[in-house]
PDB file of N, CA and C in Angstrom:
ATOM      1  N   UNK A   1      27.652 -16.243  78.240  1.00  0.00           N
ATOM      2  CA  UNK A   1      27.553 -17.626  77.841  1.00  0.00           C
ATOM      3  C   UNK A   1      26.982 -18.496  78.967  1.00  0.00           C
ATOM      4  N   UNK A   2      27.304 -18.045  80.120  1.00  0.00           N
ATOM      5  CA  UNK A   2      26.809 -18.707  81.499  1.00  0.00           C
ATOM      6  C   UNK A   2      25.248 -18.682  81.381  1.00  0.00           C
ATOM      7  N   UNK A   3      24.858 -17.446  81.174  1.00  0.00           N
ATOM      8  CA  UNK A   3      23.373 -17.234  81.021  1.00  0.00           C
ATOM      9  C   UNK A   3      22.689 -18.402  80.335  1.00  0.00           C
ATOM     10  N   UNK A   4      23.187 -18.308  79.212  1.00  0.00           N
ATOM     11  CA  UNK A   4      22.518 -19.193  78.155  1.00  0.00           C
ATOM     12  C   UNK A   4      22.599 -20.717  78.311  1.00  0.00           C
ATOM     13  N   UNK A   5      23.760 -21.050  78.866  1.00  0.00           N
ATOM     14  CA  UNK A   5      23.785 -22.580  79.337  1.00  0.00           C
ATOM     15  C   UNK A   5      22.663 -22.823  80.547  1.00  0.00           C
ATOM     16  N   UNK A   6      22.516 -22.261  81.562  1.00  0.00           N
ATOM     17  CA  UNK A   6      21.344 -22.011  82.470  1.00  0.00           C
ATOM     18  C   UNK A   6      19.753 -21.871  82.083  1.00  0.00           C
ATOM     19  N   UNK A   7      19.813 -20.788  80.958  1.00  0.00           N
ATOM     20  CA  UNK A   7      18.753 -20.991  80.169  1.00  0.00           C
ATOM     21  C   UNK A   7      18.258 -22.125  79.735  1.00  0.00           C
ATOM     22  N   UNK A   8      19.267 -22.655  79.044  1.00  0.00           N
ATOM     23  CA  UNK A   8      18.984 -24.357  78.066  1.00  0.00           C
ATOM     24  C   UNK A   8      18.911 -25.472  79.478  1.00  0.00           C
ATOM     25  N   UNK A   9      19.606 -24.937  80.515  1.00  0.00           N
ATOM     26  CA  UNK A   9      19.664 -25.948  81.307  1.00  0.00           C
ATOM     27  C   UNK A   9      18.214 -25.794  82.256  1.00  0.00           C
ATOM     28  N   UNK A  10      17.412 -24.791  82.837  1.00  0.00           N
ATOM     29  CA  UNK A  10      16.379 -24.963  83.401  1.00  0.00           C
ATOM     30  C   UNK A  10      14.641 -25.293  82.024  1.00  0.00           C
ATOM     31  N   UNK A  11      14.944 -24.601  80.428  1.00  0.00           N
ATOM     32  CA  UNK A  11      14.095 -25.333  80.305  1.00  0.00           C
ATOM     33  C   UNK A  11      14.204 -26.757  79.730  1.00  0.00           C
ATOM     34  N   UNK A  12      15.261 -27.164  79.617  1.00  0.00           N
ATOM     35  CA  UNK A  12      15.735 -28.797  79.719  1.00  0.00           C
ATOM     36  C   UNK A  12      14.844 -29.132  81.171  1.00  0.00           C
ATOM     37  N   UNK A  13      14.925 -28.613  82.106  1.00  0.00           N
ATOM     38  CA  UNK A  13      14.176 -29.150  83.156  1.00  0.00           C
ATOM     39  C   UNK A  13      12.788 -28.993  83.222  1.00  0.00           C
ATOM     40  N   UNK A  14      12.518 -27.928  82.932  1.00  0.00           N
ATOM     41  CA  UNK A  14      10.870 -27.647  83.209  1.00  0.00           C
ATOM     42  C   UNK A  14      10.139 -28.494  82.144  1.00  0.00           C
ATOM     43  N   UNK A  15      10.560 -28.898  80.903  1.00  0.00           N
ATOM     44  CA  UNK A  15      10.275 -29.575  79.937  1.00  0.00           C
ATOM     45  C   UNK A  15       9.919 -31.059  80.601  1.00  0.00           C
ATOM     46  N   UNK A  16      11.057 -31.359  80.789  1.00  0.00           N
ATOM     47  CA  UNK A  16      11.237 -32.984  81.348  1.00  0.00           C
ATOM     48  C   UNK A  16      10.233 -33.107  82.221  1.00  0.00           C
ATOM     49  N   UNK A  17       9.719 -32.052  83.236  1.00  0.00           N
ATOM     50  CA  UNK A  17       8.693 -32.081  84.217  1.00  0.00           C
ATOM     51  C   UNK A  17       7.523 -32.068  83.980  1.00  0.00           C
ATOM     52  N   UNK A  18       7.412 -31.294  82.739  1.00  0.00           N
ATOM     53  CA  UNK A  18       6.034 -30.871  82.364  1.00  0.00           C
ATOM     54  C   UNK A  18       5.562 -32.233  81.237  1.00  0.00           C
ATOM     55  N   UNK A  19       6.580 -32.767  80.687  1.00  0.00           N
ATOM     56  CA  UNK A  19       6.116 -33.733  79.904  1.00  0.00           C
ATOM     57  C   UNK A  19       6.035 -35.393  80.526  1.00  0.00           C
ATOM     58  N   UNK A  20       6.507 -35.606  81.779  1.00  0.00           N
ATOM     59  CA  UNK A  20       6.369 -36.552  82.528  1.00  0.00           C
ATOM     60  C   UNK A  20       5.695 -36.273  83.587  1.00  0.00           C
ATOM     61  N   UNK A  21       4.039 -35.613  83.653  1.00  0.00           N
ATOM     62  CA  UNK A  21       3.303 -35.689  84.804  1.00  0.00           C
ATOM     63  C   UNK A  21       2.383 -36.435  84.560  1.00  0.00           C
ATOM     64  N   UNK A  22       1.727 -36.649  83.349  1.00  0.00           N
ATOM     65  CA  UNK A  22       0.813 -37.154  82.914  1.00  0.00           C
ATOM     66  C   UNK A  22       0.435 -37.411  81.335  1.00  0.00           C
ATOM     67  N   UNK A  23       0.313 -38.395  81.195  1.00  0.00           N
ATOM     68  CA  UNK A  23       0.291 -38.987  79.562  1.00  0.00           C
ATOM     69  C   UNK A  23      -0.627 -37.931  78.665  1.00  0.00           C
ATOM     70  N   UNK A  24      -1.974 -37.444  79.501  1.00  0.00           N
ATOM     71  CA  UNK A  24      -2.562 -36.564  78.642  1.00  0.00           C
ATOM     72  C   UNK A  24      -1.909 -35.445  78.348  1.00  0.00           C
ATOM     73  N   UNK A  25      -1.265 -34.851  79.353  1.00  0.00           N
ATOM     74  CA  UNK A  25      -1.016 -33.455  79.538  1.00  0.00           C
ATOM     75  C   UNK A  25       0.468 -33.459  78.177  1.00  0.00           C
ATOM     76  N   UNK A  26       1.126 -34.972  78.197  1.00  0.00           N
ATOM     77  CA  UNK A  26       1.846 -34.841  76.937  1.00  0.00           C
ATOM     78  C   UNK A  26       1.794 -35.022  75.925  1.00  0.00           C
ATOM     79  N   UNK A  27       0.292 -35.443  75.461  1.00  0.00           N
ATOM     80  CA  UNK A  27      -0.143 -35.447  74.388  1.00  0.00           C
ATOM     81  C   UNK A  27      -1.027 -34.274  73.861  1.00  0.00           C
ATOM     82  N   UNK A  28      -1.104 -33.301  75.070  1.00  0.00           N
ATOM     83  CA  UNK A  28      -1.748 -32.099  74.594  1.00  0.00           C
ATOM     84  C   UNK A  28      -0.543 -30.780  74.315  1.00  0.00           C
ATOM     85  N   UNK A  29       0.661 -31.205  75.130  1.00  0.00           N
ATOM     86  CA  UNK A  29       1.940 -30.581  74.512  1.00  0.00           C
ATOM     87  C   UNK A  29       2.422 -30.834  73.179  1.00  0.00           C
ATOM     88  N   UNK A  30       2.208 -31.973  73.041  1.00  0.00           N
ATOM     89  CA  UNK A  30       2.567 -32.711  71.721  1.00  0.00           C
ATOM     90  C   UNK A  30       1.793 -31.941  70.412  1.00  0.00           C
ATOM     91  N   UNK A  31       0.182 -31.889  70.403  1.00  0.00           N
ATOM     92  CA  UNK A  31      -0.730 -31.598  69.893  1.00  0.00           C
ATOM     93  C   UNK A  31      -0.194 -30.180  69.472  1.00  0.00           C
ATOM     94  N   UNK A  32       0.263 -29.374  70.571  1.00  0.00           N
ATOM     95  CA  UNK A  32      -0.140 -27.603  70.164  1.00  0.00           C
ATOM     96  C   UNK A  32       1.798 -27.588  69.523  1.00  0.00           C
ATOM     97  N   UNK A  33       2.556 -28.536  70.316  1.00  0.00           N
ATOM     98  CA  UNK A  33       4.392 -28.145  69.063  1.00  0.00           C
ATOM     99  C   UNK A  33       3.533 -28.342  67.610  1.00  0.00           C
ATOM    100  N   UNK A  34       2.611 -29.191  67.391  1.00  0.00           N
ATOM    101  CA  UNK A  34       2.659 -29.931  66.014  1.00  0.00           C
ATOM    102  C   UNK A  34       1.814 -28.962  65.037  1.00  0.00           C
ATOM    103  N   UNK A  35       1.262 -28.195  65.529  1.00  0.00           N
ATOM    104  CA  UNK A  35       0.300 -27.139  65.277  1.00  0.00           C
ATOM    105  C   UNK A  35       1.009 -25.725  65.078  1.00  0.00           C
ATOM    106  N   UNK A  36       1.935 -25.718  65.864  1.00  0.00           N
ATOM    107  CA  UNK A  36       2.771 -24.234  65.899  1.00  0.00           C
ATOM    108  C   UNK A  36       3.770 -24.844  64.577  1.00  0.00           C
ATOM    109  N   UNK A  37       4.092 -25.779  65.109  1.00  0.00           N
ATOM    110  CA  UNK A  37       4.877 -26.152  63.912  1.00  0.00           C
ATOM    111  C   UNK A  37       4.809 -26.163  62.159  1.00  0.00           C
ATOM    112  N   UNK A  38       3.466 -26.473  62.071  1.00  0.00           N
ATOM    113  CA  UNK A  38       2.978 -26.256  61.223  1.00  0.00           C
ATOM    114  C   UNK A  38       2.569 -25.168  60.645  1.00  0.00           C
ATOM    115  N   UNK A  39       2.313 -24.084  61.506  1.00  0.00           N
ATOM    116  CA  UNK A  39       2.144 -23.003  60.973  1.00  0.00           C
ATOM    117  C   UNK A  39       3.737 -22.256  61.100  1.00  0.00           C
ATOM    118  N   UNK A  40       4.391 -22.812  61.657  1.00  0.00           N
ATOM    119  CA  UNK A  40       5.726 -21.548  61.696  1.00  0.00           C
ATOM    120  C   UNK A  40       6.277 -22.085  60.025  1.00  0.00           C
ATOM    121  N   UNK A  41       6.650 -23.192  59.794  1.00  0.00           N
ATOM    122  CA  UNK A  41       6.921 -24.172  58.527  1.00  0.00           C
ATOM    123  C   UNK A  41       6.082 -23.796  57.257  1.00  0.00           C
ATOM    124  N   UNK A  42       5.098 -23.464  57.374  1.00  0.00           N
ATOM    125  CA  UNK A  42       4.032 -23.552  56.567  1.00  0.00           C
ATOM    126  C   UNK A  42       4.615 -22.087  55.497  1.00  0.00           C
ATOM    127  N   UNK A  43       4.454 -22.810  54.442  1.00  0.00           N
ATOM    128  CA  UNK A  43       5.508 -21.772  53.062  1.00  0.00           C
ATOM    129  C   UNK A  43       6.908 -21.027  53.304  1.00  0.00           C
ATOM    130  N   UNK A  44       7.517 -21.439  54.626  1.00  0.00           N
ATOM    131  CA  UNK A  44       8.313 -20.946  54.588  1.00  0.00           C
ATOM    132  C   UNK A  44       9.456 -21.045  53.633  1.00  0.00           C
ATOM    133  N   UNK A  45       9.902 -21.950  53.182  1.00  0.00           N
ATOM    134  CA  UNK A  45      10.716 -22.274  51.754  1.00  0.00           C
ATOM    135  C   UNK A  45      10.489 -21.639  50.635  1.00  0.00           C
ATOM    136  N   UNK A  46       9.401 -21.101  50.070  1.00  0.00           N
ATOM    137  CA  UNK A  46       9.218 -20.872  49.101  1.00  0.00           C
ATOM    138  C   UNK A  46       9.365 -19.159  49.697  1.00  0.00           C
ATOM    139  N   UNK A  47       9.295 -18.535  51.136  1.00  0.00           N
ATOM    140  CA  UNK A  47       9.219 -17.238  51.072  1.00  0.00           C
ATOM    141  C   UNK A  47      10.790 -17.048  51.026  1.00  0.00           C
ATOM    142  N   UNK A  48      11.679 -17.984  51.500  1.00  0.00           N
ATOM    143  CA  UNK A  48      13.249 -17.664  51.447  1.00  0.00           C
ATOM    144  C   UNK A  48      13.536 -17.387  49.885  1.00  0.00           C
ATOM    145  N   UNK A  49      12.945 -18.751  49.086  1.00  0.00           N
ATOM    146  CA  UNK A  49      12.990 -18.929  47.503  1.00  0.00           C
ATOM    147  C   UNK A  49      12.802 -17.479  47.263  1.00  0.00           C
ATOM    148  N   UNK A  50      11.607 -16.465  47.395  1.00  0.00           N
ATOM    149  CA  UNK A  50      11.309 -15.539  46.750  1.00  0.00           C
ATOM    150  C   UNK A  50      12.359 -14.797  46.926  1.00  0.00           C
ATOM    151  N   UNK A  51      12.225 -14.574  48.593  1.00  0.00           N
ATOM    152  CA  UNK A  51      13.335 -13.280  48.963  1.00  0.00           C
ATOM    153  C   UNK A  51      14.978 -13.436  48.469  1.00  0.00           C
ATOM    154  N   UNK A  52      14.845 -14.510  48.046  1.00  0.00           N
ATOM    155  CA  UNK A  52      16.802 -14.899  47.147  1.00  0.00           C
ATOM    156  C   UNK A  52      16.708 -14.341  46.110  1.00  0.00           C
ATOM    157  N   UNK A  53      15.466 -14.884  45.586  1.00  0.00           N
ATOM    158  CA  UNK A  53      15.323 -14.230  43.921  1.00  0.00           C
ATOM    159  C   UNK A  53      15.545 -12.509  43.807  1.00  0.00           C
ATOM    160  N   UNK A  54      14.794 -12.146  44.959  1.00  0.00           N
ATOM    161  CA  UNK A  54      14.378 -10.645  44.987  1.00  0.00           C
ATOM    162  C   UNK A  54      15.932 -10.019  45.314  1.00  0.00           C
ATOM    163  N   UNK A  55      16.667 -10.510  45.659  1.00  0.00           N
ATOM    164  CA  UNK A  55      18.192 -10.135  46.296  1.00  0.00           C
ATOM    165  C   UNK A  55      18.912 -10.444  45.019  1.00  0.00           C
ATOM    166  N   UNK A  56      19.037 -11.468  44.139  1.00  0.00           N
ATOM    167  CA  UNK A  56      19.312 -11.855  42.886  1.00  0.00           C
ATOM    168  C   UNK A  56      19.152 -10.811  41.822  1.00  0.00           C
ATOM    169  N   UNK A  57      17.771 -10.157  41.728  1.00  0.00           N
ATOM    170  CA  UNK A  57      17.273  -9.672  40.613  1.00  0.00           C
ATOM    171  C   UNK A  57      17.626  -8.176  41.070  1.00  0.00           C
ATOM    172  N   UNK A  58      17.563  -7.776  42.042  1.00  0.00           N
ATOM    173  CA  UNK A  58      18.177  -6.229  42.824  1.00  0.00           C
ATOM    174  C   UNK A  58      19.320  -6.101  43.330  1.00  0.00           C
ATOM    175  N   UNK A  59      19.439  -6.987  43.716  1.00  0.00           N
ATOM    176  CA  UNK A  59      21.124  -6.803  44.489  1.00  0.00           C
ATOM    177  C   UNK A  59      20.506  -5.826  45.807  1.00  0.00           C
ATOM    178  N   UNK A  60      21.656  -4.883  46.065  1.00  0.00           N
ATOM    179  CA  UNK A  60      22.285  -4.311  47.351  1.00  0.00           C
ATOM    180  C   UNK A  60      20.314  -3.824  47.518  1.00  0.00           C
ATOM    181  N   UNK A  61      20.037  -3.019  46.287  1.00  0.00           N
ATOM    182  CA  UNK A  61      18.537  -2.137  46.500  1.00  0.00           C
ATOM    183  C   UNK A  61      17.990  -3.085  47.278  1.00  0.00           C
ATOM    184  N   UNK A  62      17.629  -4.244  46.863  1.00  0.00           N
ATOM    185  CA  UNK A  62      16.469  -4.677  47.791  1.00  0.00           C
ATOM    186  C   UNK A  62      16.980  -4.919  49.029  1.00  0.00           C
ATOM    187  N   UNK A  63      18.205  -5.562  49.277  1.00  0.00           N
ATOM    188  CA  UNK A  63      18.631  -5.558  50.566  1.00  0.00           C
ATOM    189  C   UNK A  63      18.588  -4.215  51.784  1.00  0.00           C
ATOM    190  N   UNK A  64      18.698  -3.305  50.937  1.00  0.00           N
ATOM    191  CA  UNK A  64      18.452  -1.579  51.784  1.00  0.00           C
ATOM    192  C   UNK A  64      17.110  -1.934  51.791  1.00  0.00           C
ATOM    193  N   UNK A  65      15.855  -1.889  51.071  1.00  0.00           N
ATOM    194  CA  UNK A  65      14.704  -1.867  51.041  1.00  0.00           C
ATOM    195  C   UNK A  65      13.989  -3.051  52.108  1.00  0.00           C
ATOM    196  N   UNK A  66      14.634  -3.904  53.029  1.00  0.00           N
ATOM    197  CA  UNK A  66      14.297  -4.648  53.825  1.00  0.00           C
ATOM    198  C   UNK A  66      14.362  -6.250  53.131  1.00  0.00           C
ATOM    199  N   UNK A  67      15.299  -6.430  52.422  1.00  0.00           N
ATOM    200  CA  UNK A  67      15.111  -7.916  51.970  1.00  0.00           C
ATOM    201  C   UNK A  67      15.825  -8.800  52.984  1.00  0.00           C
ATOM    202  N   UNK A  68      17.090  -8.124  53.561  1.00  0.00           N
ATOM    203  CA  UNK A  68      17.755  -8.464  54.637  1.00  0.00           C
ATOM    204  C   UNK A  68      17.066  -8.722  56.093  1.00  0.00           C
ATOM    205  N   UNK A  69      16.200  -7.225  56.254  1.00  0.00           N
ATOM    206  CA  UNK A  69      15.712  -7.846  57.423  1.00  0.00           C
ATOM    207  C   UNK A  69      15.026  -9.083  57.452  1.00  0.00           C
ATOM    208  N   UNK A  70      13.978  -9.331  56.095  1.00  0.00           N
ATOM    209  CA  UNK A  70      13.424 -10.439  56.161  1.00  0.00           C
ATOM    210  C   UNK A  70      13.738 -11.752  55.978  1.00  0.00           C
ATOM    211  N   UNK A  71      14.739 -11.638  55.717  1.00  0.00           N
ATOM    212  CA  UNK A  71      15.571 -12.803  55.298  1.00  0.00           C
ATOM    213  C   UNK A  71      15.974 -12.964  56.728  1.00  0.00           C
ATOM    214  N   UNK A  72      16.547 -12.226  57.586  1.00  0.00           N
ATOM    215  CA  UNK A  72      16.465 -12.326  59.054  1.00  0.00           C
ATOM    216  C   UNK A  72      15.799 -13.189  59.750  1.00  0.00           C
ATOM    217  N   UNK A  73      14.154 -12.560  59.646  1.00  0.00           N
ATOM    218  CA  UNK A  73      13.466 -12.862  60.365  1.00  0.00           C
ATOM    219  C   UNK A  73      12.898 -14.024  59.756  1.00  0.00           C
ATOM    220  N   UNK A  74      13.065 -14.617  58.564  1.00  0.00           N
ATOM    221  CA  UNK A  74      12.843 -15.613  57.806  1.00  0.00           C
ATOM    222  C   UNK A  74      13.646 -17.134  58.715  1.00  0.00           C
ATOM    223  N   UNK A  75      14.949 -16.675  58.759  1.00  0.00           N
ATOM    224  CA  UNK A  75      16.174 -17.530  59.595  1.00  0.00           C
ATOM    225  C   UNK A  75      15.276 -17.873  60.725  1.00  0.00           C
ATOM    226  N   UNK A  76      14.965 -16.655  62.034  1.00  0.00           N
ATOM    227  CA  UNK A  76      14.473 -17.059  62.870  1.00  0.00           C
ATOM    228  C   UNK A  76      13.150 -17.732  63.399  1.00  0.00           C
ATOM    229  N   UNK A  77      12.185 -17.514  62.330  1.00  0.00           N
ATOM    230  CA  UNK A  77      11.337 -18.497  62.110  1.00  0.00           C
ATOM    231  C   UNK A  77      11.427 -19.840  62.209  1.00  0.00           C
ATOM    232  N   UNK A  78      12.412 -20.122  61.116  1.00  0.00           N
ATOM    233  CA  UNK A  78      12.682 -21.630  60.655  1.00  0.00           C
ATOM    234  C   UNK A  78      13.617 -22.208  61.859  1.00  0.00           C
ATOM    235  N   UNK A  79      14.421 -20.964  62.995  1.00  0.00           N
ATOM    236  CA  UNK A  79      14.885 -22.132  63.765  1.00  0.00           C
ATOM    237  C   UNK A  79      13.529 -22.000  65.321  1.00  0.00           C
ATOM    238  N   UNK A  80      13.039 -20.966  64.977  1.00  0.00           N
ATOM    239  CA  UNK A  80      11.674 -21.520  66.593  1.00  0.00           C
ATOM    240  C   UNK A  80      10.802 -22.652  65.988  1.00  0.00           C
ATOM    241  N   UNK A  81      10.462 -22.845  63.909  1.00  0.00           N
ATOM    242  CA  UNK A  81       9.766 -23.789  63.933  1.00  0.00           C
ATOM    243  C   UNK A  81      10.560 -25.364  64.034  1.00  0.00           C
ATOM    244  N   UNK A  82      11.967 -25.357  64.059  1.00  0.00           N
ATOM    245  CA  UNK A  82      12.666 -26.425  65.120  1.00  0.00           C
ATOM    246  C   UNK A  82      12.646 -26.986  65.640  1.00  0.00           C
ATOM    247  N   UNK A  83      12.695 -25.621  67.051  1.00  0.00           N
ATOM    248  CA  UNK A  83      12.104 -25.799  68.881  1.00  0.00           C
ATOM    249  C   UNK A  83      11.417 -26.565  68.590  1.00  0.00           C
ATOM    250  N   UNK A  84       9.750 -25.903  67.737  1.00  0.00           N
ATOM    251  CA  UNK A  84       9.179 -26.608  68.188  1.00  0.00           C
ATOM    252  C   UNK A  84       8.997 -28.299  67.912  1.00  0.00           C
ATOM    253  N   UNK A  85       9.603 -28.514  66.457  1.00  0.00           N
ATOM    254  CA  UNK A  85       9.564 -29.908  66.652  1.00  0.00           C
ATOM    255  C   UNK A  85      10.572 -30.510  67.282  1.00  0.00           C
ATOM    256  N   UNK A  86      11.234 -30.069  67.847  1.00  0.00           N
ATOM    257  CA  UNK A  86      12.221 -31.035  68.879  1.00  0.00           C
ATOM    258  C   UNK A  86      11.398 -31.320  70.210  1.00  0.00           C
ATOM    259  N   UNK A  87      10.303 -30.529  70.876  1.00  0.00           N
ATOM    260  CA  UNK A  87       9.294 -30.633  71.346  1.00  0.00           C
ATOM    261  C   UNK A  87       8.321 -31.830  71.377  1.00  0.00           C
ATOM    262  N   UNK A  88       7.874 -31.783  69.809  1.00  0.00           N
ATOM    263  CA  UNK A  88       7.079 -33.003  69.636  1.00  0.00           C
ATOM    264  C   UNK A  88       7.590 -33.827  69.161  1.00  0.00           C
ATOM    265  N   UNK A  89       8.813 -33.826  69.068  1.00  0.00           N
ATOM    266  CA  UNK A  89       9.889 -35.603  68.857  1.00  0.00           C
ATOM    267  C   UNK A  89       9.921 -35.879  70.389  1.00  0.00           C
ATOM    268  N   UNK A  90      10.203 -35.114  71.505  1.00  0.00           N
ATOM    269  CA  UNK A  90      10.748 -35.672  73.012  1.00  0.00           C
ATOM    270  C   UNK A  90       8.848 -35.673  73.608  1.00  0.00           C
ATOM    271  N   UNK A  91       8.128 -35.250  72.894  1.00  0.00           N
ATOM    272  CA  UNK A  91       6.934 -35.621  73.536  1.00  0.00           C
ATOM    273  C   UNK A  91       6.362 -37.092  73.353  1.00  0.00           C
ATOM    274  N   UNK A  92       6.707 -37.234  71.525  1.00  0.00           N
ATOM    275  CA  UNK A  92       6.965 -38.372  71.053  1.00  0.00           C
ATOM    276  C   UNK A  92       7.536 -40.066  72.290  1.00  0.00           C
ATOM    277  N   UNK A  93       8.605 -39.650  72.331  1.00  0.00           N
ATOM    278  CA  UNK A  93       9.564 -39.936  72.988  1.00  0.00           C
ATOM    279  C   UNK A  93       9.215 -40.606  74.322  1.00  0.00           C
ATOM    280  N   UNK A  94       8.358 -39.703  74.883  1.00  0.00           N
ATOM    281  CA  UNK A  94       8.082 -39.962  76.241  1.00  0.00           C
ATOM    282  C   UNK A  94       6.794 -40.912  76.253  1.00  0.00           C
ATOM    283  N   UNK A  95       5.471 -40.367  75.274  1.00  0.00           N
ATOM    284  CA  UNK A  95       4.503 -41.193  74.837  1.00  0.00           C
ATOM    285  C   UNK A  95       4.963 -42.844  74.451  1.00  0.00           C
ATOM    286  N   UNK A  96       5.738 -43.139  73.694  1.00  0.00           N
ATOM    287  CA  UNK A  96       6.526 -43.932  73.056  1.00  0.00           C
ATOM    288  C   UNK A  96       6.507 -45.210  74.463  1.00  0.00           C
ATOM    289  N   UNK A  97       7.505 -44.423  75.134  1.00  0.00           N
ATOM    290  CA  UNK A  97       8.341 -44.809  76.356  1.00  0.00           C
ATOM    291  C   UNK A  97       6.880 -45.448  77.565  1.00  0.00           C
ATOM    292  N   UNK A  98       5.762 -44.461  77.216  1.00  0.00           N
ATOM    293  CA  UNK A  98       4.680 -44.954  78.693  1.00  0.00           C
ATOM    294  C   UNK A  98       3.980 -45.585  78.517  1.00  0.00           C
ATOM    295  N   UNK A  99       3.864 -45.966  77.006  1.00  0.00           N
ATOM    296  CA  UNK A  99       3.055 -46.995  76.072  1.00  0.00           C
ATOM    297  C   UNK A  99       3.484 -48.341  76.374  1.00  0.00           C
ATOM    298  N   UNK A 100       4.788 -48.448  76.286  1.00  0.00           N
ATOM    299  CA  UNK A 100       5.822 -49.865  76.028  1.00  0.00           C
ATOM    300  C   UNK A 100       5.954 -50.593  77.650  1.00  0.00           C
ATOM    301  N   UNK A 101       5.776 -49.459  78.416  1.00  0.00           N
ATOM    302  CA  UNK A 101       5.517 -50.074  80.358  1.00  0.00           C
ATOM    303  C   UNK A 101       5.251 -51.135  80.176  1.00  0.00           C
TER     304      UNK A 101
END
């Protein structure tokens, strides 16, 4: 658990650094969260929708047959496409903030 608080706690830092050096450089961070974001997001709802149905209409079979894993890896998608907009809300944030000076 130590690990992981350290984790969150140095890129809490490298973040804060990297997005307060320069207004461009955080609007080009901003640019590529909003882009990843978009593609991590992009149909993902409707692939959970399917894979429920497919677990619905099979039960346990499809779950042996990998409906589980994907439903997995479905989860972890939707929380890196998150990250990344918590990214371009605090890039937001900072833009916001160097504007109003």
């Amino acid at each position: 658990m130590k690990k992981i608080a350290a984790a969150v706690k140095q890129f809490r830092f490298g973040l804060k650094w990297l997005l307060t050096r320069h207004p461009l450089l955080t609007l080009a961070v901003m640019l590529a969260s909003a882009a990843v974001f978009g593609l991590l997001s992009y149909n993902l709802f409707s692939m959970i929708r399917l894979n429920a149905a497919l677990v619905a209409d099979y039960g346990f079979q499809a779950l042996y047959d990998g409906a589980l894993e994907e439903l997995v890896k479905l989860f972890f998608y939707g929380l890196s496409s998150l990250l990344f907009y918590l990214v371009f809300k605090a890039c937001e944030k900072v833009l916001v903030e160097w504007v109003l000076k």
